[in-house]
N, C-alpha and C. Protein backbone atom coordinates (compact mmCIF):
# COMPACT_ATOMS: atom_id res chain seq x y z
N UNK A 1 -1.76 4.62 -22.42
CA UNK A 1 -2.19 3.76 -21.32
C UNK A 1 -1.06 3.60 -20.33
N UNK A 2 -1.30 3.56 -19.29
CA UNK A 2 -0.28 3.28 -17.80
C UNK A 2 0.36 2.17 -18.16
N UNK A 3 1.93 2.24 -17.83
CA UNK A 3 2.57 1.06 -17.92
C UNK A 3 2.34 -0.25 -17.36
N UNK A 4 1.32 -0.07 -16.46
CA UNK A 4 1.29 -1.10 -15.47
C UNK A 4 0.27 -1.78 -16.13
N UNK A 5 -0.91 -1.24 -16.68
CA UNK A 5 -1.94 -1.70 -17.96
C UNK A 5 -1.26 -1.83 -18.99
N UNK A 6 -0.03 -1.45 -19.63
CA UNK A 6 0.58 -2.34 -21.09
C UNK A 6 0.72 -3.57 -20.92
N UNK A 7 1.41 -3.75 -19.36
CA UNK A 7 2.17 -5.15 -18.62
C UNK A 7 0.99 -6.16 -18.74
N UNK A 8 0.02 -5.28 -18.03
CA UNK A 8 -1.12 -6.27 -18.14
C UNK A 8 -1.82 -6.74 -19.39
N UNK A 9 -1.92 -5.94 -20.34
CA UNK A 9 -2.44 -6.00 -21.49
C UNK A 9 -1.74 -6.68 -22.42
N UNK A 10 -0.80 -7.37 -22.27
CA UNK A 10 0.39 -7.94 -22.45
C UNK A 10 -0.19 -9.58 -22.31
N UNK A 11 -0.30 -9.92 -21.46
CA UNK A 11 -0.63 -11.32 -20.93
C UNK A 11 -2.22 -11.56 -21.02
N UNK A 12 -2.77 -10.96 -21.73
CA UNK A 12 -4.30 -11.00 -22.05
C UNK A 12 -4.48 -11.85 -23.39
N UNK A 13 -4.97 -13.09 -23.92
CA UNK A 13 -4.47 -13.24 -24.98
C UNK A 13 -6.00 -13.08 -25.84
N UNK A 14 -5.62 -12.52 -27.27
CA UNK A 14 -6.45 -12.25 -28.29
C UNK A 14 -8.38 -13.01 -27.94
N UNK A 15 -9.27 -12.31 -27.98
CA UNK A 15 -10.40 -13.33 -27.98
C UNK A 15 -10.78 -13.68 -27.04
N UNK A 16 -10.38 -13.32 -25.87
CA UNK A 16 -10.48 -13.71 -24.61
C UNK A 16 -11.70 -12.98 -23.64
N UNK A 17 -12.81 -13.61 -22.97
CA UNK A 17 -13.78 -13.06 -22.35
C UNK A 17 -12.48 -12.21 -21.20
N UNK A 18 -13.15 -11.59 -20.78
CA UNK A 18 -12.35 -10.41 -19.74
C UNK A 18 -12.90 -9.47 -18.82
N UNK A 19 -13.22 -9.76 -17.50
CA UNK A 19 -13.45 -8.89 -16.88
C UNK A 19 -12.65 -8.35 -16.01
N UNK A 20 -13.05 -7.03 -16.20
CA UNK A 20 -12.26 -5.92 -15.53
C UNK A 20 -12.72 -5.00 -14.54
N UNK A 21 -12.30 -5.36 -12.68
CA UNK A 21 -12.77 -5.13 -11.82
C UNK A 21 -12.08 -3.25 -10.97
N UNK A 22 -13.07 -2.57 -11.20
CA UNK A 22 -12.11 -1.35 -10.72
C UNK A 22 -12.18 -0.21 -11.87
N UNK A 23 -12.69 -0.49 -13.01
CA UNK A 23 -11.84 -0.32 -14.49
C UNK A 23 -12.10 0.85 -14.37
N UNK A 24 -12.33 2.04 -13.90
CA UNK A 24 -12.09 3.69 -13.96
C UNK A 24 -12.36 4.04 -14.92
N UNK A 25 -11.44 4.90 -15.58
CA UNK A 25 -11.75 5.45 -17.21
C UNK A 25 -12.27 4.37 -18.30
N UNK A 26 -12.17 3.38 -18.20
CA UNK A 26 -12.12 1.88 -19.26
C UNK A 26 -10.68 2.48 -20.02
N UNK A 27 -9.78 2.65 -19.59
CA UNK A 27 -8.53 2.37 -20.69
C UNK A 27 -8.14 1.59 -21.17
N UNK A 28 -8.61 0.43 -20.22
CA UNK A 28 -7.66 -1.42 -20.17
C UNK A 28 -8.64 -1.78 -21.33
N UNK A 29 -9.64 -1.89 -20.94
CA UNK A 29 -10.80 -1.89 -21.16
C UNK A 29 -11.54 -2.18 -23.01
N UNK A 30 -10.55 -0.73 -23.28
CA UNK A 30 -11.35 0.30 -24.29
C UNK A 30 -9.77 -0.50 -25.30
N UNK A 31 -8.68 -0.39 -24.67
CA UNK A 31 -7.28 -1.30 -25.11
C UNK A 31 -7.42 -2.70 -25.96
N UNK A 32 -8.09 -3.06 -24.91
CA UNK A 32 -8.10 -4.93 -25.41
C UNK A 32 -9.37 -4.90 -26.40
N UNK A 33 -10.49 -4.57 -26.31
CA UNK A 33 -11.80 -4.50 -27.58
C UNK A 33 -10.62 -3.89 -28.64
N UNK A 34 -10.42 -3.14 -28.95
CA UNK A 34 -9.60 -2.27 -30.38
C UNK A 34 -8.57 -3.61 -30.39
N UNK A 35 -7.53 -3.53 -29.72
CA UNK A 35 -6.54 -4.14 -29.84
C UNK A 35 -6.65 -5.60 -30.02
N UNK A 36 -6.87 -6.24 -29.03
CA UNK A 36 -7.66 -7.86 -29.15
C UNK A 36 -8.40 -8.26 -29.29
N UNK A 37 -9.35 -7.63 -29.59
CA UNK A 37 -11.05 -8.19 -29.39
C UNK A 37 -11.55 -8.92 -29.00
N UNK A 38 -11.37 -8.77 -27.46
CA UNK A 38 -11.87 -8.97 -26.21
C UNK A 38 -13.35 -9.14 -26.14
N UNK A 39 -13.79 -10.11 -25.33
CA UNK A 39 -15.51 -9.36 -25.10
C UNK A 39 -15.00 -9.10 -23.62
N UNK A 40 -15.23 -7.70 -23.44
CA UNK A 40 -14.67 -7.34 -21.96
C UNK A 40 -15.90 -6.54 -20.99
N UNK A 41 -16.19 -6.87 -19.81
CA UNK A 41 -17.27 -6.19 -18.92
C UNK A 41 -16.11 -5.37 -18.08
N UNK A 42 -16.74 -4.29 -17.46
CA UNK A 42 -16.35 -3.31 -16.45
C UNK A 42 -17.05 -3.54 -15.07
N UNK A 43 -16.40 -3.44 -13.63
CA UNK A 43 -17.22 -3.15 -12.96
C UNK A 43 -16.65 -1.66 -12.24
N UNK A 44 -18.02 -0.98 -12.19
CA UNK A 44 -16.83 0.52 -11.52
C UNK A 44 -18.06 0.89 -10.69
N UNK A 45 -17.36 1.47 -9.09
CA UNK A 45 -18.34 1.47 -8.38
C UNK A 45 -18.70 3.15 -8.69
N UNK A 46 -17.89 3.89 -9.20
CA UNK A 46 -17.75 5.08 -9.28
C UNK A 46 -19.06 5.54 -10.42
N UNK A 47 -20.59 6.10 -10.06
CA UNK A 47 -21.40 6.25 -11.34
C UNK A 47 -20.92 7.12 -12.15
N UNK A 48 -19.94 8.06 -11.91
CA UNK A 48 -19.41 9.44 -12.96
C UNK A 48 -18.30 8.33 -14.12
N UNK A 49 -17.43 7.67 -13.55
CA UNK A 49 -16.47 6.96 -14.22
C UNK A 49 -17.50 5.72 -15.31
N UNK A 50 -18.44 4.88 -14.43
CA UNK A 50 -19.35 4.06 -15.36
C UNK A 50 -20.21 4.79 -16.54
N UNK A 51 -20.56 5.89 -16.17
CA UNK A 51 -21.15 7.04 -17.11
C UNK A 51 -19.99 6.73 -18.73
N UNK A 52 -18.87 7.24 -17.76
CA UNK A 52 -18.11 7.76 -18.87
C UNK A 52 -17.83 6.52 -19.55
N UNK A 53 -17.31 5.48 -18.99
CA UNK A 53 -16.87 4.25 -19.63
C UNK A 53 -17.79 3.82 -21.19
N UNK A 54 -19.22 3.90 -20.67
CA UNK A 54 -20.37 3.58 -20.99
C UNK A 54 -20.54 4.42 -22.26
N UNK A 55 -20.29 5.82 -21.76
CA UNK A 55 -20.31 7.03 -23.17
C UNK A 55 -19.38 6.31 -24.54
N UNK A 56 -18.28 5.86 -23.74
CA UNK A 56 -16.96 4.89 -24.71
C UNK A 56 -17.55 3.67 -25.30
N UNK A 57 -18.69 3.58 -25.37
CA UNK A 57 -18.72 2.16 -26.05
C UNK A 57 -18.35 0.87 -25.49
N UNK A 58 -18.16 1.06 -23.86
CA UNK A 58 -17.88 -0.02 -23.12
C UNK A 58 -19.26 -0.79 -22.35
N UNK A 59 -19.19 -1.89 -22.27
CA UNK A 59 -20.20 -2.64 -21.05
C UNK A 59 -19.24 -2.94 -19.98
N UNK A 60 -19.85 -1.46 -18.88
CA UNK A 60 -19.33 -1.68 -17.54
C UNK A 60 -20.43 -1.49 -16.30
N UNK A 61 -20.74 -2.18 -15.57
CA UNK A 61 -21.95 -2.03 -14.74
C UNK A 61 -21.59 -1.34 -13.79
N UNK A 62 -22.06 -0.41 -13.18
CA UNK A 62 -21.94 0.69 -11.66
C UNK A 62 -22.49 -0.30 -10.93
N UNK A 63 -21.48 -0.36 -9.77
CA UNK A 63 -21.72 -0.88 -8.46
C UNK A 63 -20.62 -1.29 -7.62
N UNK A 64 -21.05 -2.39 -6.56
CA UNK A 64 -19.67 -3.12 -5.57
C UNK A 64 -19.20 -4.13 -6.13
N UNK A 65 -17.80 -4.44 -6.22
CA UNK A 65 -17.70 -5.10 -7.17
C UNK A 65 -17.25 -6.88 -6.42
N UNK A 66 -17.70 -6.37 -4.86
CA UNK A 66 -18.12 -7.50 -3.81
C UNK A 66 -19.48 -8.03 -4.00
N UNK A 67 -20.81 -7.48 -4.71
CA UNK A 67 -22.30 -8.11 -4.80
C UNK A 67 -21.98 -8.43 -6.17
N UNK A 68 -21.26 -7.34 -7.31
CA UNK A 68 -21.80 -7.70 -8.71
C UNK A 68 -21.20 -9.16 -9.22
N UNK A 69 -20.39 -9.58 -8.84
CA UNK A 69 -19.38 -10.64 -8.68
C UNK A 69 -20.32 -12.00 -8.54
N UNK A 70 -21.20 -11.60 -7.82
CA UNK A 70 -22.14 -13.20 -7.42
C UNK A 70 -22.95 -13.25 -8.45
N UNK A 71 -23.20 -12.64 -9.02
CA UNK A 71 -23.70 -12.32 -10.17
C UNK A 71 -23.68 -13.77 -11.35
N UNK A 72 -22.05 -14.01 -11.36
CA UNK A 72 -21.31 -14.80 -12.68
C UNK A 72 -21.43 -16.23 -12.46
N UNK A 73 -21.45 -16.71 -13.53
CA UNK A 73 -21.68 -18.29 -13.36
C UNK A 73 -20.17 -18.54 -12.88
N UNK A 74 -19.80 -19.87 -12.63
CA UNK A 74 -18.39 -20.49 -12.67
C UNK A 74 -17.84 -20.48 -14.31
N UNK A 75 -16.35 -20.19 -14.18
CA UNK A 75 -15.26 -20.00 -15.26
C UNK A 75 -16.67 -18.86 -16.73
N UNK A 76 -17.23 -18.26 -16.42
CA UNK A 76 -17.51 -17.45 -17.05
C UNK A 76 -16.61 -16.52 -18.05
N UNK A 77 -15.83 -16.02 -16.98
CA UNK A 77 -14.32 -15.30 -17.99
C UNK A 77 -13.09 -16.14 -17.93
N UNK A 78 -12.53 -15.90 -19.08
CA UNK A 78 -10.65 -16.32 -19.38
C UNK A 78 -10.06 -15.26 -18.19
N UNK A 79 -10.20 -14.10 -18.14
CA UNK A 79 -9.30 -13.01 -16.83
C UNK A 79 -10.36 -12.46 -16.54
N UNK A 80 -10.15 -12.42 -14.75
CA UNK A 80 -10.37 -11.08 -13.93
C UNK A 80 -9.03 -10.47 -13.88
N UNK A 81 -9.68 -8.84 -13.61
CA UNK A 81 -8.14 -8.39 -13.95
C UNK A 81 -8.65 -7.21 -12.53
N UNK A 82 -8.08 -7.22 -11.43
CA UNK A 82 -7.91 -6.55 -10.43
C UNK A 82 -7.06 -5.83 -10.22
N UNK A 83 -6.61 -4.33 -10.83
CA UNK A 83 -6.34 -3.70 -11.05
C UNK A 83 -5.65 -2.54 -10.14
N UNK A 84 -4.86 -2.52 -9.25
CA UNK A 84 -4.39 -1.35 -8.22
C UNK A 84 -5.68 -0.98 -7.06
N UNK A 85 -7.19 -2.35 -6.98
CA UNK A 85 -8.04 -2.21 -6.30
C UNK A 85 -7.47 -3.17 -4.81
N UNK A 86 -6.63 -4.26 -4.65
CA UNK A 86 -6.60 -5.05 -3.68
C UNK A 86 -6.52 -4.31 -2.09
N UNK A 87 -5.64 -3.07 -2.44
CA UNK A 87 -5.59 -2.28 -0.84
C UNK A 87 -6.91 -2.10 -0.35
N UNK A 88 -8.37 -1.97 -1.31
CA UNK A 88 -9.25 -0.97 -0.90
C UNK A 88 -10.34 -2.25 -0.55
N UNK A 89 -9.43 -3.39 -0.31
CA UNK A 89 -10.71 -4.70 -0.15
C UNK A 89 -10.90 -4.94 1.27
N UNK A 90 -11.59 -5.18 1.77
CA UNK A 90 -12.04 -5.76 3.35
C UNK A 90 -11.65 -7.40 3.28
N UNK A 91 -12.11 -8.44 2.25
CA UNK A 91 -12.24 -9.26 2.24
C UNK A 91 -11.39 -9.91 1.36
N UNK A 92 -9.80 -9.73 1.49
CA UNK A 92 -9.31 -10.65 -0.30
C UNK A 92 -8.95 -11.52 -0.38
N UNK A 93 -9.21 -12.39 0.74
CA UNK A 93 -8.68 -13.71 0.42
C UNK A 93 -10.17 -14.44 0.08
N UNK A 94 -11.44 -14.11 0.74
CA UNK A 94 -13.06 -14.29 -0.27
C UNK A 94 -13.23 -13.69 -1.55
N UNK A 95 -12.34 -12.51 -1.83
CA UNK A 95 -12.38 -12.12 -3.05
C UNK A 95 -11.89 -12.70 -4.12
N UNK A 96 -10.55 -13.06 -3.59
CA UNK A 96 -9.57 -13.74 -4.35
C UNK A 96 -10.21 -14.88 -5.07
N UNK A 97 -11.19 -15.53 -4.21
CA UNK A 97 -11.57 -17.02 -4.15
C UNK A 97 -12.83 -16.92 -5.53
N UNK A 98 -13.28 -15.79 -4.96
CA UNK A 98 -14.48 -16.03 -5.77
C UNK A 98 -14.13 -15.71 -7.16
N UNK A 99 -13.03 -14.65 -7.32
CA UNK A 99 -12.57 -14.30 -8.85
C UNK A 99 -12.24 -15.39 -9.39
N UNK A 100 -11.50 -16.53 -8.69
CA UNK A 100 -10.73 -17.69 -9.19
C UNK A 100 -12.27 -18.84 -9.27
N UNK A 101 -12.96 -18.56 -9.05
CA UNK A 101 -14.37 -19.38 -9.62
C UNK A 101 -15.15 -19.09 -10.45
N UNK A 102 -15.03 -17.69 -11.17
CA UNK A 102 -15.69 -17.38 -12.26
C UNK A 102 -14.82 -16.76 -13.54
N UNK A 103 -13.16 -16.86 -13.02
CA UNK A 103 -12.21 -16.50 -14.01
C UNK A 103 -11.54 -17.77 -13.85
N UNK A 104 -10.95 -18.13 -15.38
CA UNK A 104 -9.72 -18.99 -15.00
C UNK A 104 -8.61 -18.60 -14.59
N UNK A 105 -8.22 -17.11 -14.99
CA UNK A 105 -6.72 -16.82 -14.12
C UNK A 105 -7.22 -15.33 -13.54
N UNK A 106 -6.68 -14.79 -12.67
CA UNK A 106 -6.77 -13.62 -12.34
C UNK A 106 -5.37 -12.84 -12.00
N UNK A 107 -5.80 -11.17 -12.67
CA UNK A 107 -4.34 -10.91 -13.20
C UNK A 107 -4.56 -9.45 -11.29
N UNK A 108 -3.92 -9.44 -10.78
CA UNK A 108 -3.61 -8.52 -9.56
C UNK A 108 -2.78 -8.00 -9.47
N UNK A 109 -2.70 -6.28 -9.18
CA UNK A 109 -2.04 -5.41 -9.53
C UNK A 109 -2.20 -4.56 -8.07
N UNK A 110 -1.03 -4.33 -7.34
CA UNK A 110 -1.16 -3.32 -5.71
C UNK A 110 0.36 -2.38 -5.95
N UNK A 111 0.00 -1.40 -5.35
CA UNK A 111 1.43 -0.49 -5.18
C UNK A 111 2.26 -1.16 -3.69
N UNK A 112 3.65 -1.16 -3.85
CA UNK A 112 4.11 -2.31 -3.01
C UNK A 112 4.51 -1.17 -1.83
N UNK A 113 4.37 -1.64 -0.54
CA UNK A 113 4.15 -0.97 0.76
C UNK A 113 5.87 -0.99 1.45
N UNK A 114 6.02 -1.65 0.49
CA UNK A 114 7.78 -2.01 0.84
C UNK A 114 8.70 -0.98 0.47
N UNK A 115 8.34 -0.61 -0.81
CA UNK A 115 9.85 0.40 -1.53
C UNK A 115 10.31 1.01 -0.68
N UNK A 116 11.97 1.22 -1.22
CA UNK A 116 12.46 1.99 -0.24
C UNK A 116 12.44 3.13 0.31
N UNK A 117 11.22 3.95 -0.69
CA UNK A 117 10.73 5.70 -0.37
C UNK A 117 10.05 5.20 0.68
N UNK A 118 8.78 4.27 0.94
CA UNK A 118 7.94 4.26 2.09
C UNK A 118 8.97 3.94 3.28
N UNK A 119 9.89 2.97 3.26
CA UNK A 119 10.93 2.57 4.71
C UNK A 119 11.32 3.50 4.96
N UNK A 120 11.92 4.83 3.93
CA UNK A 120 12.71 5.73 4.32
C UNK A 120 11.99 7.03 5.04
N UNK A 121 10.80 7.18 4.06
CA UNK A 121 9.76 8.34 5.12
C UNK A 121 9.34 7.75 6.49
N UNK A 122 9.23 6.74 6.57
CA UNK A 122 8.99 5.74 8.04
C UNK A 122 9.94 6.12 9.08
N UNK A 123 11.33 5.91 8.41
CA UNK A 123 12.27 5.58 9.57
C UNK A 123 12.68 6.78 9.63
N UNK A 124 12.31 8.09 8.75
CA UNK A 124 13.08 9.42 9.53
C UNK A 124 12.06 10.28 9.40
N UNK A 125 10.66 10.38 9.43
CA UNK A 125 9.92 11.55 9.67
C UNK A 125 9.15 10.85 10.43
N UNK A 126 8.64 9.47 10.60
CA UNK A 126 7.43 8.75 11.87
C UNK A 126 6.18 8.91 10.93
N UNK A 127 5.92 9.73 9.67
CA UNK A 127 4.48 9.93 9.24
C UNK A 127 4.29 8.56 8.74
N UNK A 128 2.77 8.67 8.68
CA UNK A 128 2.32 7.48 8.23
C UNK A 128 2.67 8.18 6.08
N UNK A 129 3.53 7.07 5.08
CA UNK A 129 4.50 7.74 4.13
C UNK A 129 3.06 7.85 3.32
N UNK A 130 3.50 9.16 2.01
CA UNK A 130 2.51 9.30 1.16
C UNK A 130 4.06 9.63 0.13
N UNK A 131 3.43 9.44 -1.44
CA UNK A 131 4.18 9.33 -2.34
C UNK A 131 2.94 8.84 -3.93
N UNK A 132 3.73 8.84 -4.95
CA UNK A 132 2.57 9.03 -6.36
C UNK A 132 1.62 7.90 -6.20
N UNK A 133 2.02 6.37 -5.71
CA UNK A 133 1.60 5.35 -5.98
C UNK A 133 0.64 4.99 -4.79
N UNK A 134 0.39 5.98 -2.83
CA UNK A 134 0.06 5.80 -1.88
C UNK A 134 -0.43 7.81 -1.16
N UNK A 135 -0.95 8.49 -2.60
CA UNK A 135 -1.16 9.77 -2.47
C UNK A 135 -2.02 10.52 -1.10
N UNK A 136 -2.20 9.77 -0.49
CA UNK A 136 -3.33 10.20 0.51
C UNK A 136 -3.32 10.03 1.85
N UNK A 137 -3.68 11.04 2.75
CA UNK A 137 -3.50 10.83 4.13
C UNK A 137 -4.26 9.88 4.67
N UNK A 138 -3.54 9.56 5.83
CA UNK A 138 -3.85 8.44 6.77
C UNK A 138 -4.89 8.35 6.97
N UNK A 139 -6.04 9.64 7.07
CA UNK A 139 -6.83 9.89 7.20
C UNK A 139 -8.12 10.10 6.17
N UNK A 140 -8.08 10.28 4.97
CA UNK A 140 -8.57 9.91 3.80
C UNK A 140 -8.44 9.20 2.99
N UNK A 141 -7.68 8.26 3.33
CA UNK A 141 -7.21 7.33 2.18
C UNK A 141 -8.67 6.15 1.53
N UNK A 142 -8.70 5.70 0.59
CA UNK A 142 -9.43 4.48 0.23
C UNK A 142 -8.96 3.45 0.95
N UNK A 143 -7.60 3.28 0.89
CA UNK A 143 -6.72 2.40 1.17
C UNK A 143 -7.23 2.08 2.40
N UNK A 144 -7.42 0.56 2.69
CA UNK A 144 -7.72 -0.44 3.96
C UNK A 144 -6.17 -1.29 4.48
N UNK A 145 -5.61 -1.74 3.34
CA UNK A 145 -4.60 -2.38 3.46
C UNK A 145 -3.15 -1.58 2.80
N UNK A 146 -2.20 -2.51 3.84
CA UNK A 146 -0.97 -1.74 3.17
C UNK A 146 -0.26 -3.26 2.96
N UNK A 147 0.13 -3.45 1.20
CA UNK A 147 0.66 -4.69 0.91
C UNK A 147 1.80 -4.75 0.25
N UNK A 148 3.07 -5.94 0.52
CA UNK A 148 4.13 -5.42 0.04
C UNK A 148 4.06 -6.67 -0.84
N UNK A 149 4.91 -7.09 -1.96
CA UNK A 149 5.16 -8.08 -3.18
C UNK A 149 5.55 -9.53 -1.95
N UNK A 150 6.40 -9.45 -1.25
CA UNK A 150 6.24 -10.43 -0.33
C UNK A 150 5.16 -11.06 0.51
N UNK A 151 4.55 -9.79 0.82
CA UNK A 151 3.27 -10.28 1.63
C UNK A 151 2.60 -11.18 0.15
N UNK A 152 2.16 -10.90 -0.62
CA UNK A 152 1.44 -10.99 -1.89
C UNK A 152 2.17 -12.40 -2.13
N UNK A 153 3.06 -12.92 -2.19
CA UNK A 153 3.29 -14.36 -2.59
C UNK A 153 2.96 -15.57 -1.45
N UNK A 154 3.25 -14.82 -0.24
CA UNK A 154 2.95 -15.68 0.89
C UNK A 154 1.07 -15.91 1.05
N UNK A 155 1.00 -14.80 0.81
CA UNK A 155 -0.62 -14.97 0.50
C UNK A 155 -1.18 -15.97 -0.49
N UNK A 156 -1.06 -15.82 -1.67
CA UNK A 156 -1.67 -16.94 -2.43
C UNK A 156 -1.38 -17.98 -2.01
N UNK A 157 0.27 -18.59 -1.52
CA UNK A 157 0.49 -20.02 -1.24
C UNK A 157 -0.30 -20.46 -0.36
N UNK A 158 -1.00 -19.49 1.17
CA UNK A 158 -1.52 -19.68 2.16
C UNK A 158 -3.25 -20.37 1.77
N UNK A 159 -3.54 -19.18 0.59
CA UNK A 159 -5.00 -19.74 -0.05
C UNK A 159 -5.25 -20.72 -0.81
N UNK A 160 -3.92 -21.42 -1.58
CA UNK A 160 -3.87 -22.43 -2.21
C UNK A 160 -4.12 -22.03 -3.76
N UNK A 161 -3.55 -20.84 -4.30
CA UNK A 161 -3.27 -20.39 -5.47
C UNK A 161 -2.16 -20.85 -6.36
N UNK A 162 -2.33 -21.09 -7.48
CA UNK A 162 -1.19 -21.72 -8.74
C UNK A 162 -0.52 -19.96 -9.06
N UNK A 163 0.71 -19.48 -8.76
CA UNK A 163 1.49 -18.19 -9.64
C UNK A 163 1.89 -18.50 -10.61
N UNK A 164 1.26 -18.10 -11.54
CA UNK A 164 1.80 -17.98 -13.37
C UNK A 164 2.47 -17.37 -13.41
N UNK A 165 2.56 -15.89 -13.32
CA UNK A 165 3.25 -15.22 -13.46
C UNK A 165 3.53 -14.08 -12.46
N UNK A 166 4.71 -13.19 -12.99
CA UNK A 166 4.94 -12.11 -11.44
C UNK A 166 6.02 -11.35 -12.39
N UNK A 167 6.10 -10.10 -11.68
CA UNK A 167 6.77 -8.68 -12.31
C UNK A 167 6.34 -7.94 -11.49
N UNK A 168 7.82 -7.26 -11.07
CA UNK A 168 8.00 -5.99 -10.50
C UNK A 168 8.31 -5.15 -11.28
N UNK A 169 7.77 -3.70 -11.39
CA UNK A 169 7.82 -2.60 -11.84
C UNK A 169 8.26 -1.07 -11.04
N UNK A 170 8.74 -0.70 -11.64
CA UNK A 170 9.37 0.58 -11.35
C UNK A 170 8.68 2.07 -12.08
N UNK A 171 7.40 2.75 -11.96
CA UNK A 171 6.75 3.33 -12.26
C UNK A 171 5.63 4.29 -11.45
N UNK A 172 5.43 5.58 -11.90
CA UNK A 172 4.62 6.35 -10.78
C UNK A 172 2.82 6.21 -11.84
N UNK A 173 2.26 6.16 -11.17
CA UNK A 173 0.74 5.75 -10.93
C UNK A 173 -0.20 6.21 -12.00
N UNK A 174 0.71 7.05 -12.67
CA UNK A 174 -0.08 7.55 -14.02
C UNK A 174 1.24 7.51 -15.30
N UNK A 175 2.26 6.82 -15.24
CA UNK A 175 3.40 6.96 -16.15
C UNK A 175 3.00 6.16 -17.10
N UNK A 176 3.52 6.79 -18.17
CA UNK A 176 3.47 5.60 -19.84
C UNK A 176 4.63 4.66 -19.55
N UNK A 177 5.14 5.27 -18.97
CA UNK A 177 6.76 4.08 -19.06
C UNK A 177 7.38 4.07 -17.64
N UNK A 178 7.84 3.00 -17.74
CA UNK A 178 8.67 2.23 -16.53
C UNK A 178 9.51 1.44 -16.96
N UNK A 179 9.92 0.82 -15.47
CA UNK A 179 11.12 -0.50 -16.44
C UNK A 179 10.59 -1.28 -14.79
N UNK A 180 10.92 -2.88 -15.63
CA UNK A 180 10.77 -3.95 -15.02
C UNK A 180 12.21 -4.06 -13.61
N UNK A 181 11.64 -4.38 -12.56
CA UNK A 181 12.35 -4.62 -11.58
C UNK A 181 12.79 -6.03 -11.11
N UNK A 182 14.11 -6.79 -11.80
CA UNK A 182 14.20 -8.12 -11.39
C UNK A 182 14.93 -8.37 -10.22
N UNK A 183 16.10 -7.50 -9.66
CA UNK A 183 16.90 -7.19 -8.35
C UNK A 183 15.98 -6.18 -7.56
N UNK A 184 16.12 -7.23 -5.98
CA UNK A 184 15.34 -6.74 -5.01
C UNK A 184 14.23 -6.09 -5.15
N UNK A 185 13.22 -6.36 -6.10
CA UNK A 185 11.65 -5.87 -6.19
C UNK A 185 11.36 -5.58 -4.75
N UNK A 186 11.33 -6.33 -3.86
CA UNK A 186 10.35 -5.82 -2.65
C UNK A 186 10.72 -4.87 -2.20
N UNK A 187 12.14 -4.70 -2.27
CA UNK A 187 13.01 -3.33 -1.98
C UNK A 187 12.51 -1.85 -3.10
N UNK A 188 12.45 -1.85 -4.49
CA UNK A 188 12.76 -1.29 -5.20
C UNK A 188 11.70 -0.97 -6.45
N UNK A 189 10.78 -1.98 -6.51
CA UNK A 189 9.65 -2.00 -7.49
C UNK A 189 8.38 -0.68 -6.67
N UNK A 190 8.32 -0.32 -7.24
CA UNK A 190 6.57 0.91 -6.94
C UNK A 190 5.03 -0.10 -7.04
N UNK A 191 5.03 -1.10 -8.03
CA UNK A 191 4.13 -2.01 -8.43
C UNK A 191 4.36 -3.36 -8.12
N UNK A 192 3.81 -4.31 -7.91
CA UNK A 192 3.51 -5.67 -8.27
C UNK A 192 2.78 -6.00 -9.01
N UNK A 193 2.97 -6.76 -9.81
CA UNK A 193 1.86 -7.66 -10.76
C UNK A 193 2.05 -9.05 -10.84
N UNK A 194 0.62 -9.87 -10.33
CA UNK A 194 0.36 -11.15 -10.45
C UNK A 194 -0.38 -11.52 -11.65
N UNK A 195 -0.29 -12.89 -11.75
CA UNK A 195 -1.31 -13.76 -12.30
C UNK A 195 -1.30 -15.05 -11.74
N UNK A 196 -2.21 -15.12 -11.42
CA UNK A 196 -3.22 -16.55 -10.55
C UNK A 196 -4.05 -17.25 -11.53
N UNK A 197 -3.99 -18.43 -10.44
CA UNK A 197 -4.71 -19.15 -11.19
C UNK A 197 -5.31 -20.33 -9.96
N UNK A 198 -6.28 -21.27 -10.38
CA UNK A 198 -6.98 -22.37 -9.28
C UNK A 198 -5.60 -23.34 -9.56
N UNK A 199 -5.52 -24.23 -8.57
CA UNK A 199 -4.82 -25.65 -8.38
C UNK A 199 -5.47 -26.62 -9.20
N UNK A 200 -6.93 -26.64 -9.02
CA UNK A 200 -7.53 -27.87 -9.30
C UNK A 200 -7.36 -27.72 -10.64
């Protein structure tokens, strides 16, 4: 499993309802049922990836994971777990909101727009930068947003989010291993990882 899913899989605790927004292959997924025994849902908009999830013995529903969402009662799950999906959102501070009304914490995961490979392809070639964690041209990308670990803290305070927790990581987009970034993350981390939570 991706380091950035150990991290996460990490702070998931045993028994815990869990949904998992984005979930692709179900690795996280397919992790926490074996490992914790989770009752865990999928949402994947992708029908080839929900196929497959589904083949695994997972409950993951195909679709947007902006309609399937209205779906859930309030505090329904212990985690939403938003997964390297936040660039590809139109709406995340409504997203944000609504995860935090049907999860009690929500765990958020973006490749950080900051490192110093993206400043450095910036400031001496002008391209818009591509690299393991931001693979795709300007022009095909999923990607809507470009977010750095700074932007990402100023954000929750702005929406009125509780930060549990936070870790910068140093890792390319499919690696088993990395190492944690505690000097200059916004500079130096490839990943961010949150956990949120409501005020009230």
């Amino acid at each position: 499993m991706r380091y950035d899913l150990q991290i996460i899989a990490s702070w998931i605790e045993p028994g815990s309802r869990v949904l998992d927004l984005g979930c692709g292959h179900g690795d996280l997924l397919n992790f926490l049922k074996e490992e914790k025994q989770v009752s865990g849902t999928g949402i994947e908009n992708s029908e080839e990836l929900a196929a497959f999830c589904i083949e695994r013995g997972l409950q993951v529903l195909q679709g947007d994971i902006n309609e399937e969402i209205l779906d859930y009662q309030d505090n329904w799950f212990d985690y939403v777990i938003l997964s390297q999906t936040l660039q590809q959102v139109y709406r995340p501070d409504w997203l944000l909101n609504e995860l935090l009304r049907i999860g009690g914490r929500v765990i958020v995961s973006f490749p950080n727009f900051s490192h110093w490979s993206i400043r450095i392809q910036l400031l001496l070639k002008g391209y818009a930068p591509k690299n393991p964690q931001l693979p795709f041209d300007w022009y095909n990308t999923p990607n809507i947003r470009v977010i750095t670990i700074k932007d990402f803290r100023r954000f929750i305070r702005k929406i009125g989010c509780r930060l549990e927790k936070e870790v910068a990581i140093d890792t390319s987009s499919h690696d088993l291993q990395g190492k944690i970034i505690s000097f200059l993350p916004n500079l130096r981390a490839t990943y961010g990882i949150f956990l949120v939570s409501r005020t009230d």
